[in-house]
PDB file of N, CA and C in Angstrom:
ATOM      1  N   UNK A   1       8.077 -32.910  15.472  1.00  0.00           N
ATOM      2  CA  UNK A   1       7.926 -33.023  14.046  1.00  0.00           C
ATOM      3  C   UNK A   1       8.206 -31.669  13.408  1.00  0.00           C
ATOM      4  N   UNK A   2       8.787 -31.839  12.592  1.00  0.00           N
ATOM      5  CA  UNK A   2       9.316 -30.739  11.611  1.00  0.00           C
ATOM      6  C   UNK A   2       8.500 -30.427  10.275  1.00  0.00           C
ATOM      7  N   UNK A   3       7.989 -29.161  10.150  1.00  0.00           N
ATOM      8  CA  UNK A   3       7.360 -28.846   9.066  1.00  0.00           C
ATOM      9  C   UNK A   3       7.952 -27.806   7.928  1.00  0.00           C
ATOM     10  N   UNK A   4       7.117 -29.010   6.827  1.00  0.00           N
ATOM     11  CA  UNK A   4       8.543 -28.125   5.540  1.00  0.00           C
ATOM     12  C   UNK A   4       8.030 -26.771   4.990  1.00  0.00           C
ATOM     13  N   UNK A   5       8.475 -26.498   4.483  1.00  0.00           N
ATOM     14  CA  UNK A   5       8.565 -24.780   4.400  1.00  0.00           C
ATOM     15  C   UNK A   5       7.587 -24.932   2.810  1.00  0.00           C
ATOM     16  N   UNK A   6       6.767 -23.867   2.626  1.00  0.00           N
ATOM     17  CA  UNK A   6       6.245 -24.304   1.160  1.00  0.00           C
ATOM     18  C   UNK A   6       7.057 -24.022   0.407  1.00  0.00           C
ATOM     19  N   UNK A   7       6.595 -24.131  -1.091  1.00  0.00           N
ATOM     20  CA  UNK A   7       7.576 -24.780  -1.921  1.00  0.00           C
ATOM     21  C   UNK A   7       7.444 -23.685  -3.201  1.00  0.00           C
ATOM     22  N   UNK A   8       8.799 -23.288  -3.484  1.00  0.00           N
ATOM     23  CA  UNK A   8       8.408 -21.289  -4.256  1.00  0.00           C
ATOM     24  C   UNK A   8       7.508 -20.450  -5.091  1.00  0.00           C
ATOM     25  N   UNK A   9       6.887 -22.148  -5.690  1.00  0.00           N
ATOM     26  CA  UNK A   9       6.073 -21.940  -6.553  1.00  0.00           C
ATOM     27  C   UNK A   9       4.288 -21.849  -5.785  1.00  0.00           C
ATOM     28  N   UNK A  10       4.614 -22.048  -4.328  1.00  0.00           N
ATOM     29  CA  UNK A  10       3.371 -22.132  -4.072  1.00  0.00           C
ATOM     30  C   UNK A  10       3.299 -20.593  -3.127  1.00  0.00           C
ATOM     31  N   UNK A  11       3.968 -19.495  -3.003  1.00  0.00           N
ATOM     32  CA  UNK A  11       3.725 -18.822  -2.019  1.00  0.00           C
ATOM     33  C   UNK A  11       3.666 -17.724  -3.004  1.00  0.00           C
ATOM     34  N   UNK A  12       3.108 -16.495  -2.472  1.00  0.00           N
ATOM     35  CA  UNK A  12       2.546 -15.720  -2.989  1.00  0.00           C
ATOM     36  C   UNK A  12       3.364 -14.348  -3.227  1.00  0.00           C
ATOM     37  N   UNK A  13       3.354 -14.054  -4.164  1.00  0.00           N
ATOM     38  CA  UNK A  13       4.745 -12.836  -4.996  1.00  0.00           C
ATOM     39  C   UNK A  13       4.201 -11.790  -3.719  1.00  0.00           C
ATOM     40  N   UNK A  14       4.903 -10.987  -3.720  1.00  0.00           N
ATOM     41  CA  UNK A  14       4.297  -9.766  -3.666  1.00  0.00           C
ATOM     42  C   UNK A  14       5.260  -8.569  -4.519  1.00  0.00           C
ATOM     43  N   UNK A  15       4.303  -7.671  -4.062  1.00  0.00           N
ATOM     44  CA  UNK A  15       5.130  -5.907  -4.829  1.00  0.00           C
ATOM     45  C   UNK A  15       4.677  -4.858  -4.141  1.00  0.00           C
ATOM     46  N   UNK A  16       5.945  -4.064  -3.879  1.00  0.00           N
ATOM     47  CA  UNK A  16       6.066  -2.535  -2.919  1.00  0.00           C
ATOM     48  C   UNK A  16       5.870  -1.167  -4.214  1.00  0.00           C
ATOM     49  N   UNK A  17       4.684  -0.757  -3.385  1.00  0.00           N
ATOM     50  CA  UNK A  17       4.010   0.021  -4.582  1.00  0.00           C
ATOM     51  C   UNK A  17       4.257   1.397  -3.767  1.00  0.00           C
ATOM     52  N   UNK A  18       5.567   2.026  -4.402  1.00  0.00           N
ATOM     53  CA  UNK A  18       5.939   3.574  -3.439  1.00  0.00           C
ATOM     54  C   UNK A  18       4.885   4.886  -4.206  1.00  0.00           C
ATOM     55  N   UNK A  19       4.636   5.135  -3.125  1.00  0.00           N
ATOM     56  CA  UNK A  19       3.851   6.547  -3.468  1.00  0.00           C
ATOM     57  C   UNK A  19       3.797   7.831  -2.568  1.00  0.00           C
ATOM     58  N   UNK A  20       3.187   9.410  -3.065  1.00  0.00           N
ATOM     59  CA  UNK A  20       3.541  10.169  -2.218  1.00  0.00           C
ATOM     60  C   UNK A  20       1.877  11.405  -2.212  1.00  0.00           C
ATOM     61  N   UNK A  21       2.648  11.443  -1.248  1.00  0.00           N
ATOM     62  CA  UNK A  21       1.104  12.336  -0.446  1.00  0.00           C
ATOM     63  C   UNK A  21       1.533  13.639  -0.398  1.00  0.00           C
ATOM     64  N   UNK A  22       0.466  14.296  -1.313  1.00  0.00           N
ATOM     65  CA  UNK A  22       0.607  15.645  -2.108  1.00  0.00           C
ATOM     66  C   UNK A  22      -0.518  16.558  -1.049  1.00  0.00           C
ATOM     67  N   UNK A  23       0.200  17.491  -0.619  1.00  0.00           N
ATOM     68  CA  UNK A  23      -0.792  18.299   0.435  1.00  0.00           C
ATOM     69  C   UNK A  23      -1.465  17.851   1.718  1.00  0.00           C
ATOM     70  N   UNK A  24      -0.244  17.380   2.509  1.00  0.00           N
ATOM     71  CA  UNK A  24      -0.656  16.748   3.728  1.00  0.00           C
ATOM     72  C   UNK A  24      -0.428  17.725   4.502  1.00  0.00           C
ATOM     73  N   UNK A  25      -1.108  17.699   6.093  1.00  0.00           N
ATOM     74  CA  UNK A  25      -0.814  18.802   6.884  1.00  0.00           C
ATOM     75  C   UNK A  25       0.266  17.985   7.681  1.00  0.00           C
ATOM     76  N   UNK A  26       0.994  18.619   9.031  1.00  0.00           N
ATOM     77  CA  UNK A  26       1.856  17.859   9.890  1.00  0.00           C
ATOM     78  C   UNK A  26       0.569  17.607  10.671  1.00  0.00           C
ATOM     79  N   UNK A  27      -0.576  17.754  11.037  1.00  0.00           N
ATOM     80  CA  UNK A  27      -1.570  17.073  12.306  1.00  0.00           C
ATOM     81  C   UNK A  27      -1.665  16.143  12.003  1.00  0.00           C
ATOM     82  N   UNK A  28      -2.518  16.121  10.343  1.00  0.00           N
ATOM     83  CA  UNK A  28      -2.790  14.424   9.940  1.00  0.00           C
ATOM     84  C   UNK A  28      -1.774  13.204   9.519  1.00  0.00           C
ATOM     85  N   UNK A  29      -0.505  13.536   9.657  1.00  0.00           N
ATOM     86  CA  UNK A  29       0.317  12.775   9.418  1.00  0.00           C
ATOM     87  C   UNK A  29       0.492  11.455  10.471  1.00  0.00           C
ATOM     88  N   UNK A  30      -0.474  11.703  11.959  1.00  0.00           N
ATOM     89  CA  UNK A  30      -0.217  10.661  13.024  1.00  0.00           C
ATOM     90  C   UNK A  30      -0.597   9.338  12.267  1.00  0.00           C
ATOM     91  N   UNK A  31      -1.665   9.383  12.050  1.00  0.00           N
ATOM     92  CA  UNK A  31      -2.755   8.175  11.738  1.00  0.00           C
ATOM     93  C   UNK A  31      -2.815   7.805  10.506  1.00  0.00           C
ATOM     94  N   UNK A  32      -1.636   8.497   9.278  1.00  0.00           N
ATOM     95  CA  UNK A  32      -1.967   8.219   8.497  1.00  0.00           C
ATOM     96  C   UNK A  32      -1.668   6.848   7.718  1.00  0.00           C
ATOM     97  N   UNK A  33      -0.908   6.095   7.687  1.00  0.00           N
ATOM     98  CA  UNK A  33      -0.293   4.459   7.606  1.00  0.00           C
ATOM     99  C   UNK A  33      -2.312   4.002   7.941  1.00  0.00           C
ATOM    100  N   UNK A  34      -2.930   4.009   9.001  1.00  0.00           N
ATOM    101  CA  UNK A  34      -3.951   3.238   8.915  1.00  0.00           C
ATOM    102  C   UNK A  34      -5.579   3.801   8.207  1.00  0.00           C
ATOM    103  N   UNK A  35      -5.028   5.158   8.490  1.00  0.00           N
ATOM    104  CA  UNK A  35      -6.289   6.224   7.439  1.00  0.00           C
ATOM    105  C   UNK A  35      -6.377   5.162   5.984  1.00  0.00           C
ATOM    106  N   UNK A  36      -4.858   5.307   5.404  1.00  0.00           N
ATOM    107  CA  UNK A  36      -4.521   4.804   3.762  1.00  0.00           C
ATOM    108  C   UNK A  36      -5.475   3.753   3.506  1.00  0.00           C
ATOM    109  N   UNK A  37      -4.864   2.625   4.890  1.00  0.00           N
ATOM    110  CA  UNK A  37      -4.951   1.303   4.487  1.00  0.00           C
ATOM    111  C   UNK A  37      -7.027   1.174   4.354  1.00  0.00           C
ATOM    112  N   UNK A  38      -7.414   1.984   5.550  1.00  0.00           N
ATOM    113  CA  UNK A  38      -8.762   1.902   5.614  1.00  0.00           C
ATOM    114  C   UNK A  38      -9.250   2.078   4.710  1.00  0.00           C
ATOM    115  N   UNK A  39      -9.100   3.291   3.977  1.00  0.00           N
ATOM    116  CA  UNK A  39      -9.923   4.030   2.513  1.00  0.00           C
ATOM    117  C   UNK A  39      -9.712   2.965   1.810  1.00  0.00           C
ATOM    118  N   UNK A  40      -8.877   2.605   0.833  1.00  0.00           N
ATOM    119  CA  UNK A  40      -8.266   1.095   0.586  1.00  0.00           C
ATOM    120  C   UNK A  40      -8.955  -0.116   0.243  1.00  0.00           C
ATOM    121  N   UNK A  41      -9.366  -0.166   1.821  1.00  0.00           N
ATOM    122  CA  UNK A  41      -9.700  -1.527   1.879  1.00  0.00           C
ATOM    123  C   UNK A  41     -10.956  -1.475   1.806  1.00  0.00           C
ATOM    124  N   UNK A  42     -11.782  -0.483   1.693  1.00  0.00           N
ATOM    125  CA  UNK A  42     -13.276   0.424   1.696  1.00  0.00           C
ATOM    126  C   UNK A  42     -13.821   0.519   0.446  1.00  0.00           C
ATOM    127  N   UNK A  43     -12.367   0.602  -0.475  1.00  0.00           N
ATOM    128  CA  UNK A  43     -12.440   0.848  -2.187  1.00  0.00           C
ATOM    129  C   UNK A  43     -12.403  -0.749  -2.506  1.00  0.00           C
ATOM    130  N   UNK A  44     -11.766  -1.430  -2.502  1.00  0.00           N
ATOM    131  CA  UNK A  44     -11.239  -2.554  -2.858  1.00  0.00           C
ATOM    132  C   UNK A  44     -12.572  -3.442  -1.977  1.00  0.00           C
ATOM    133  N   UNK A  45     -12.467  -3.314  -0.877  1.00  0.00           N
ATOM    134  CA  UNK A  45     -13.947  -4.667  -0.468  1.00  0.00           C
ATOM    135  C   UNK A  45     -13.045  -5.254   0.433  1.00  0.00           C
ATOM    136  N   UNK A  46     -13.844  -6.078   1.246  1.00  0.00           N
ATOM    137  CA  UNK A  46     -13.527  -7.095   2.054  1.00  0.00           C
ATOM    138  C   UNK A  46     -12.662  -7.654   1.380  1.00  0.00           C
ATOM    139  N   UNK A  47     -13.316  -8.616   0.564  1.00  0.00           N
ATOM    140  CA  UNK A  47     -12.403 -10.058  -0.280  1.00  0.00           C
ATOM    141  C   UNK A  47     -11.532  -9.483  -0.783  1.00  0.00           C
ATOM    142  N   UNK A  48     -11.217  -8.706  -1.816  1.00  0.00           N
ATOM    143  CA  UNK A  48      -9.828  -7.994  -2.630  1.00  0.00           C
ATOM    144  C   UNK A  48      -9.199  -7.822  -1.673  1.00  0.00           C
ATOM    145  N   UNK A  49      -9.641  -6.781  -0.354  1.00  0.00           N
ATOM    146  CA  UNK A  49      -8.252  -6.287   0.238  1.00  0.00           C
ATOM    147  C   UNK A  49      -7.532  -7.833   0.840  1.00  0.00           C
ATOM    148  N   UNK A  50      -8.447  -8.804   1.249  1.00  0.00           N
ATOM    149  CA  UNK A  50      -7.516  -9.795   2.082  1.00  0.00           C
ATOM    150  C   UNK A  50      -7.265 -10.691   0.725  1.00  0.00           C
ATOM    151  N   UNK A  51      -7.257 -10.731  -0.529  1.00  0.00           N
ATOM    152  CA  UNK A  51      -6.468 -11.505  -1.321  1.00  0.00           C
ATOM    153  C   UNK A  51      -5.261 -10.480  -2.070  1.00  0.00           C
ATOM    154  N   UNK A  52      -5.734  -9.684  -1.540  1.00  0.00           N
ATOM    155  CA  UNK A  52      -4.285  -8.535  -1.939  1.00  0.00           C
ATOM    156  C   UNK A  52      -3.124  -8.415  -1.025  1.00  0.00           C
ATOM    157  N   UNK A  53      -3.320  -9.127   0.351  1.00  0.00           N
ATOM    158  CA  UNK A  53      -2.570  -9.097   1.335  1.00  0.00           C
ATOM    159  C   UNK A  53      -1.857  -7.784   1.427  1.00  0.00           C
ATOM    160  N   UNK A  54      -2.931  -6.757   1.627  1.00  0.00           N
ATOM    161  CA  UNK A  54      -2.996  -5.249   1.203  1.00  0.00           C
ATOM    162  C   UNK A  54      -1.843  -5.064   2.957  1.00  0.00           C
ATOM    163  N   UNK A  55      -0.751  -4.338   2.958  1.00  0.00           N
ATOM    164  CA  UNK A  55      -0.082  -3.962   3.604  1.00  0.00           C
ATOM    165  C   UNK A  55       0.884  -2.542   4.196  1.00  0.00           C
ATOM    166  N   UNK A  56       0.984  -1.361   4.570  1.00  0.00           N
ATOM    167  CA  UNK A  56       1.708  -0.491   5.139  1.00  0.00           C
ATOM    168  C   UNK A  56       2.874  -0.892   6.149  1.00  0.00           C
ATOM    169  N   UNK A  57       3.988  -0.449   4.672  1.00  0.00           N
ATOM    170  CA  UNK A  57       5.440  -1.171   4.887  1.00  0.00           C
ATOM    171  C   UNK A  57       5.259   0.268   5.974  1.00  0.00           C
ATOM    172  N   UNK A  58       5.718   1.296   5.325  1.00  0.00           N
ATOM    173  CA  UNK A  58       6.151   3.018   5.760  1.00  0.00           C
ATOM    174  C   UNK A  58       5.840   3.650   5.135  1.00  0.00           C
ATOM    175  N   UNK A  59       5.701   5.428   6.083  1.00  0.00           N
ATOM    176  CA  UNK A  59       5.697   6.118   5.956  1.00  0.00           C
ATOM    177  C   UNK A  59       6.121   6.996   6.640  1.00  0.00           C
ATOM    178  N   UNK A  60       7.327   8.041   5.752  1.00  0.00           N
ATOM    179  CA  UNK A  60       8.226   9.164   5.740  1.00  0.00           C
ATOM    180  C   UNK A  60       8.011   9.975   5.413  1.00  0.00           C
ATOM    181  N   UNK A  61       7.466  11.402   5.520  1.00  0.00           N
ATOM    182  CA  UNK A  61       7.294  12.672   5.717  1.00  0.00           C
ATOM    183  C   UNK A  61       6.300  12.324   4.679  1.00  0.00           C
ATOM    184  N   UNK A  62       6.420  12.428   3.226  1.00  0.00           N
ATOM    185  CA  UNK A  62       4.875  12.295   2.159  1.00  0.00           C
ATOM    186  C   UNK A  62       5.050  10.853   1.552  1.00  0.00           C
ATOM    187  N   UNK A  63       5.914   9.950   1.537  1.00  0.00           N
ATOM    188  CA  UNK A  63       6.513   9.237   0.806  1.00  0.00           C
ATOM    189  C   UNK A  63       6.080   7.933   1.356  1.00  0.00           C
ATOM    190  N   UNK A  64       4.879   6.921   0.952  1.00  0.00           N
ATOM    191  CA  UNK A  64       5.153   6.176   2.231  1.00  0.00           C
ATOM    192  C   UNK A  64       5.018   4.571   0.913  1.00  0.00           C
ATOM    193  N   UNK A  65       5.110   3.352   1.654  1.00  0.00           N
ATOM    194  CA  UNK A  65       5.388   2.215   0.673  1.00  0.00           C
ATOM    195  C   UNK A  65       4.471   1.152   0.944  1.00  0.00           C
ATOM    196  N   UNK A  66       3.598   0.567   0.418  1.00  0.00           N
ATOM    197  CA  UNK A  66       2.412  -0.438   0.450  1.00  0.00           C
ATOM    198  C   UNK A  66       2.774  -1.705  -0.163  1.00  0.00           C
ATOM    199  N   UNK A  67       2.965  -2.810   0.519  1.00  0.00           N
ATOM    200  CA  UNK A  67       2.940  -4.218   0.204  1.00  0.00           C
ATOM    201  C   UNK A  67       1.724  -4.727  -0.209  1.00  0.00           C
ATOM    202  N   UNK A  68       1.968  -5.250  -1.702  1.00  0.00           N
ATOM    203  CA  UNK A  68       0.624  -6.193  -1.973  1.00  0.00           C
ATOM    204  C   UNK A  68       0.640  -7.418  -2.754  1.00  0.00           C
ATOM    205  N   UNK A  69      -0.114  -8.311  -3.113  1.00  0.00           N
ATOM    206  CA  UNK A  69      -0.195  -9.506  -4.117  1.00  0.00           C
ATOM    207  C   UNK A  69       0.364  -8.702  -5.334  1.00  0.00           C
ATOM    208  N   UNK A  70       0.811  -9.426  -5.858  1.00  0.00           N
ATOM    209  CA  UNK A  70       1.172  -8.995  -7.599  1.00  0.00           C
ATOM    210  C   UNK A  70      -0.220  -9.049  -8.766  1.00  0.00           C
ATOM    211  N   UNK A  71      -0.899  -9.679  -7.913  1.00  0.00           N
ATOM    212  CA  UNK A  71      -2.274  -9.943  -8.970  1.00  0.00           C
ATOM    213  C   UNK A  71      -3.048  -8.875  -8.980  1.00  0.00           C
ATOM    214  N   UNK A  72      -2.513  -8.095  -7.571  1.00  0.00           N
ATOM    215  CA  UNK A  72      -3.348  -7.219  -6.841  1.00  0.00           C
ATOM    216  C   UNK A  72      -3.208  -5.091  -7.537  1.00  0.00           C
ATOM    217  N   UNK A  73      -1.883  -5.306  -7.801  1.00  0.00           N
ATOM    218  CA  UNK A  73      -1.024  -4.031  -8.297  1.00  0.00           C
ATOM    219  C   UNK A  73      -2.075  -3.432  -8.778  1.00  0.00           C
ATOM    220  N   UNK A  74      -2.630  -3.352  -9.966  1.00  0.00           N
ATOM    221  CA  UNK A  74      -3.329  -2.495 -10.434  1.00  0.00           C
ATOM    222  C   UNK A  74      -4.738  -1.962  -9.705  1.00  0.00           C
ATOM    223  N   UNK A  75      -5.101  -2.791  -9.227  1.00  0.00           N
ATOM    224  CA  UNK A  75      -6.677  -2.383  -8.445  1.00  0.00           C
ATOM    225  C   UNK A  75      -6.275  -1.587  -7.236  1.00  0.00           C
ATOM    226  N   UNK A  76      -5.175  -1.710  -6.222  1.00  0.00           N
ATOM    227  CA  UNK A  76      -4.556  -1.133  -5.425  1.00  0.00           C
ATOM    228  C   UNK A  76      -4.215   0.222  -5.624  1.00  0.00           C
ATOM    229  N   UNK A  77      -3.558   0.386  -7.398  1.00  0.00           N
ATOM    230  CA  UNK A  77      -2.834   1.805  -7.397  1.00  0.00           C
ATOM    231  C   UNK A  77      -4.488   2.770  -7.987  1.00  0.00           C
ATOM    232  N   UNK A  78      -4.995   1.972  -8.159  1.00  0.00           N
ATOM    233  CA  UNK A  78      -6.493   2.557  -8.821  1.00  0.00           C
ATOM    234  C   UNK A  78      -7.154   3.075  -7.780  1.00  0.00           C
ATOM    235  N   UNK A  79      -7.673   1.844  -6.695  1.00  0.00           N
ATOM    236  CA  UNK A  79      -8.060   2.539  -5.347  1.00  0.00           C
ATOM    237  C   UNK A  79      -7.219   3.828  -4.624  1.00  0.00           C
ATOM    238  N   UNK A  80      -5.911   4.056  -4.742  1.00  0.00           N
ATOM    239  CA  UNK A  80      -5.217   4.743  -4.341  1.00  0.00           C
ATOM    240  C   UNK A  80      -5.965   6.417  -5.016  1.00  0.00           C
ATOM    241  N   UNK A  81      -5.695   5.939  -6.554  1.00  0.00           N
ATOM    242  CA  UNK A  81      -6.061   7.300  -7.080  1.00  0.00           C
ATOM    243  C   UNK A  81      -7.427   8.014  -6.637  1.00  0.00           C
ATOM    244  N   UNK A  82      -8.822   6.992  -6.042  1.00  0.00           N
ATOM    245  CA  UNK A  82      -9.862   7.855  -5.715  1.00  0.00           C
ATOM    246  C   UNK A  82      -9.944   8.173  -4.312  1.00  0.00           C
ATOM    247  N   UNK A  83      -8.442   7.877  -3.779  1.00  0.00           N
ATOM    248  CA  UNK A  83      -8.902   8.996  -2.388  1.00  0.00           C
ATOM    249  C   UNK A  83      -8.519  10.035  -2.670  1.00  0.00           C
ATOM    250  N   UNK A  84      -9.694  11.189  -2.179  1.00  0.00           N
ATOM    251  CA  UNK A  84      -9.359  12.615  -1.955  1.00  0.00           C
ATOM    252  C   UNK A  84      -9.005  13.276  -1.119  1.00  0.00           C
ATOM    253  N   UNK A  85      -9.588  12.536   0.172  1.00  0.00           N
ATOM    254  CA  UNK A  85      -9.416  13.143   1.532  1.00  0.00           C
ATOM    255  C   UNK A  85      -8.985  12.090   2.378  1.00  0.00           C
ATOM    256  N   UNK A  86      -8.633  12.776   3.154  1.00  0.00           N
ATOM    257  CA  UNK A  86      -8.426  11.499   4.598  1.00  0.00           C
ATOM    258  C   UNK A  86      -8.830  12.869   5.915  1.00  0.00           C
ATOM    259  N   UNK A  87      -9.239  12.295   6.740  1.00  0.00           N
ATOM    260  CA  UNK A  87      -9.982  13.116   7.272  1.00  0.00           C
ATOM    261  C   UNK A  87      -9.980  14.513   7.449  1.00  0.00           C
ATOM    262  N   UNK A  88     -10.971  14.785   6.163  1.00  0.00           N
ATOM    263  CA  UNK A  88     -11.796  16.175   5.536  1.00  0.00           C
ATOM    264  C   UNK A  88     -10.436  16.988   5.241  1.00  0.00           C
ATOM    265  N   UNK A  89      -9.254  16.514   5.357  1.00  0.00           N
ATOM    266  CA  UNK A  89      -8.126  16.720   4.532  1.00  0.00           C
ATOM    267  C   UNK A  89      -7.747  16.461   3.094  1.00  0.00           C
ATOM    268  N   UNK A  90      -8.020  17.295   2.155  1.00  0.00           N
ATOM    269  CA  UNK A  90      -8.151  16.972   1.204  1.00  0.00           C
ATOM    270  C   UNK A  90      -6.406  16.552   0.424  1.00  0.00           C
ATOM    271  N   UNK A  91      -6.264  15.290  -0.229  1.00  0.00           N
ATOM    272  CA  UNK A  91      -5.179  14.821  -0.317  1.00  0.00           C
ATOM    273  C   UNK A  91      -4.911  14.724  -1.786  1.00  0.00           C
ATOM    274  N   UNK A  92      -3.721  14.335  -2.440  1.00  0.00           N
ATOM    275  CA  UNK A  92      -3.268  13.263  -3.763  1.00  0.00           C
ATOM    276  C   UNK A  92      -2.492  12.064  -3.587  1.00  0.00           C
ATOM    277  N   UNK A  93      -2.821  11.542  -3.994  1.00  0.00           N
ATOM    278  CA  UNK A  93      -1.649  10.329  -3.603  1.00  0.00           C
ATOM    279  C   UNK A  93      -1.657  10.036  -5.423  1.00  0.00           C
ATOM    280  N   UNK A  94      -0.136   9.911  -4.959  1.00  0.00           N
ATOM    281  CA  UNK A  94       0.748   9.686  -6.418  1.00  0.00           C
ATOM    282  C   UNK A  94       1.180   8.330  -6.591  1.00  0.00           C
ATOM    283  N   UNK A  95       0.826   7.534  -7.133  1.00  0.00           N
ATOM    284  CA  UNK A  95       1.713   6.527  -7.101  1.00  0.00           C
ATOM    285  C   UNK A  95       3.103   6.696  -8.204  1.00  0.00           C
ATOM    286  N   UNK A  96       4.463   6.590  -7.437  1.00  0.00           N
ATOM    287  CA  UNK A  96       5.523   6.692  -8.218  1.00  0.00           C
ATOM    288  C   UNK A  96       6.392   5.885  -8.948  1.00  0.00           C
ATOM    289  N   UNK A  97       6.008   4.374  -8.244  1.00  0.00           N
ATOM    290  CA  UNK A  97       6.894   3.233  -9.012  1.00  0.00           C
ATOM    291  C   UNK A  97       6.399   2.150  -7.988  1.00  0.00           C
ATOM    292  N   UNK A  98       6.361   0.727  -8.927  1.00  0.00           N
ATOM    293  CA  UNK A  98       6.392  -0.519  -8.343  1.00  0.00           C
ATOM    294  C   UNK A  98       7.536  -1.529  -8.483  1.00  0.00           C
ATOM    295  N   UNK A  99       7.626  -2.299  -7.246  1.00  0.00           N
ATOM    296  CA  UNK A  99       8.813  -2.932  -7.381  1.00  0.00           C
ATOM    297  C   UNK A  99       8.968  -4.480  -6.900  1.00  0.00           C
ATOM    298  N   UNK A 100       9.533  -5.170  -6.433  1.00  0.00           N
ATOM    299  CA  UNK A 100       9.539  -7.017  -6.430  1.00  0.00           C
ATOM    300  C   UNK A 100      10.460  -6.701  -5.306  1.00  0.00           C
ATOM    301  N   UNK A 101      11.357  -5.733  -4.788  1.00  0.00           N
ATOM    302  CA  UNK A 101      12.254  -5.309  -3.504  1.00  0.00           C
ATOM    303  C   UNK A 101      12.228  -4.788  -2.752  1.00  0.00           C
ATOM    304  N   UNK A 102      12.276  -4.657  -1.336  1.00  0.00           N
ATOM    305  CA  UNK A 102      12.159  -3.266  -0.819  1.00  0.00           C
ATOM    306  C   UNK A 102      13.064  -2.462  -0.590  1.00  0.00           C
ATOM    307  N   UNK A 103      14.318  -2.871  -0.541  1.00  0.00           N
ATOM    308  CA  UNK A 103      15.385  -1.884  -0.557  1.00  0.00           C
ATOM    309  C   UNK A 103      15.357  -1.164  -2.182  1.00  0.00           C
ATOM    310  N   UNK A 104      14.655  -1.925  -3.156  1.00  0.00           N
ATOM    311  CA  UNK A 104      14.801  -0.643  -4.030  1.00  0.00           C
ATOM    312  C   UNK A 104      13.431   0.528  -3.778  1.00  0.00           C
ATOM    313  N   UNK A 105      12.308  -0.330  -3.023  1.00  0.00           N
ATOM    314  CA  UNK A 105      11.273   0.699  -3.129  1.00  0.00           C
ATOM    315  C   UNK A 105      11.871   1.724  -1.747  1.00  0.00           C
ATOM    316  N   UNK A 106      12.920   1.436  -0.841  1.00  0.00           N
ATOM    317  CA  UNK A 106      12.792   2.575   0.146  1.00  0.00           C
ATOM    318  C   UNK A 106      13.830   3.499  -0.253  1.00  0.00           C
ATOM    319  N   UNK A 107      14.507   3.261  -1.722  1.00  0.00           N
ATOM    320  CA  UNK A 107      15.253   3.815  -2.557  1.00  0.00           C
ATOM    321  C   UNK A 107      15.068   4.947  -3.188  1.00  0.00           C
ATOM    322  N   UNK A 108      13.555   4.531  -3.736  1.00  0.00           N
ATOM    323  CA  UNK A 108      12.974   5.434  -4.744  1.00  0.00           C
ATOM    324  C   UNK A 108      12.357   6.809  -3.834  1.00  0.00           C
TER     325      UNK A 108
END
């Protein structure tokens, strides 16, 4: 049996929210894709982060790109702004642009 694919109006948008990491060292750069997502999902809660289908596309030297719900965009780039640190590394994260593509967000 063959199962049909849902139907466009029923699946869920998303948007690649590029941003960049202002005063990182090269040590903490290993771990950082799951550092992000943790703080994140710490700010945001259980329930938000999994209806945000909160995600770490990449990350390139400071520059890295986060998949999320479209409903989700703003609480995401908000949580973003109150991390300071990632471990006792004190950080910025910029958010620089949101997008509906990812070849334009690995653009930007």
């Amino acid at each position: 049996m063959k199962m049909k694919s849902l139907l466009p109006t029923l699946k869920e948008k998303k948007r690649y929210i590029v941003f960049e990491i202002v005063n990182i060292e090269k040590k903490t750069q290993t771990n950082m894709l799951t550092k992000i997502s943790q703080k994140i999902q710490q700010i945001l809660g259980l329930f938000d982060s999994a209806e945000a289908g909160l995600m770490v596309v990449e990350l390139k030297k400071n520059k890295g790109i986060i998949r999320v719900n479209n409903k989700y965009v703003d609480k995401t780039i908000a949580a973003m702004l109150f991390i300071k640190e990632i471990d006792d590394v004190p950080v910025i994260i910029k958010p620089i642009t949101t997008t509906g593509l990812l070849q334009k967000a690995k653009q930007a």
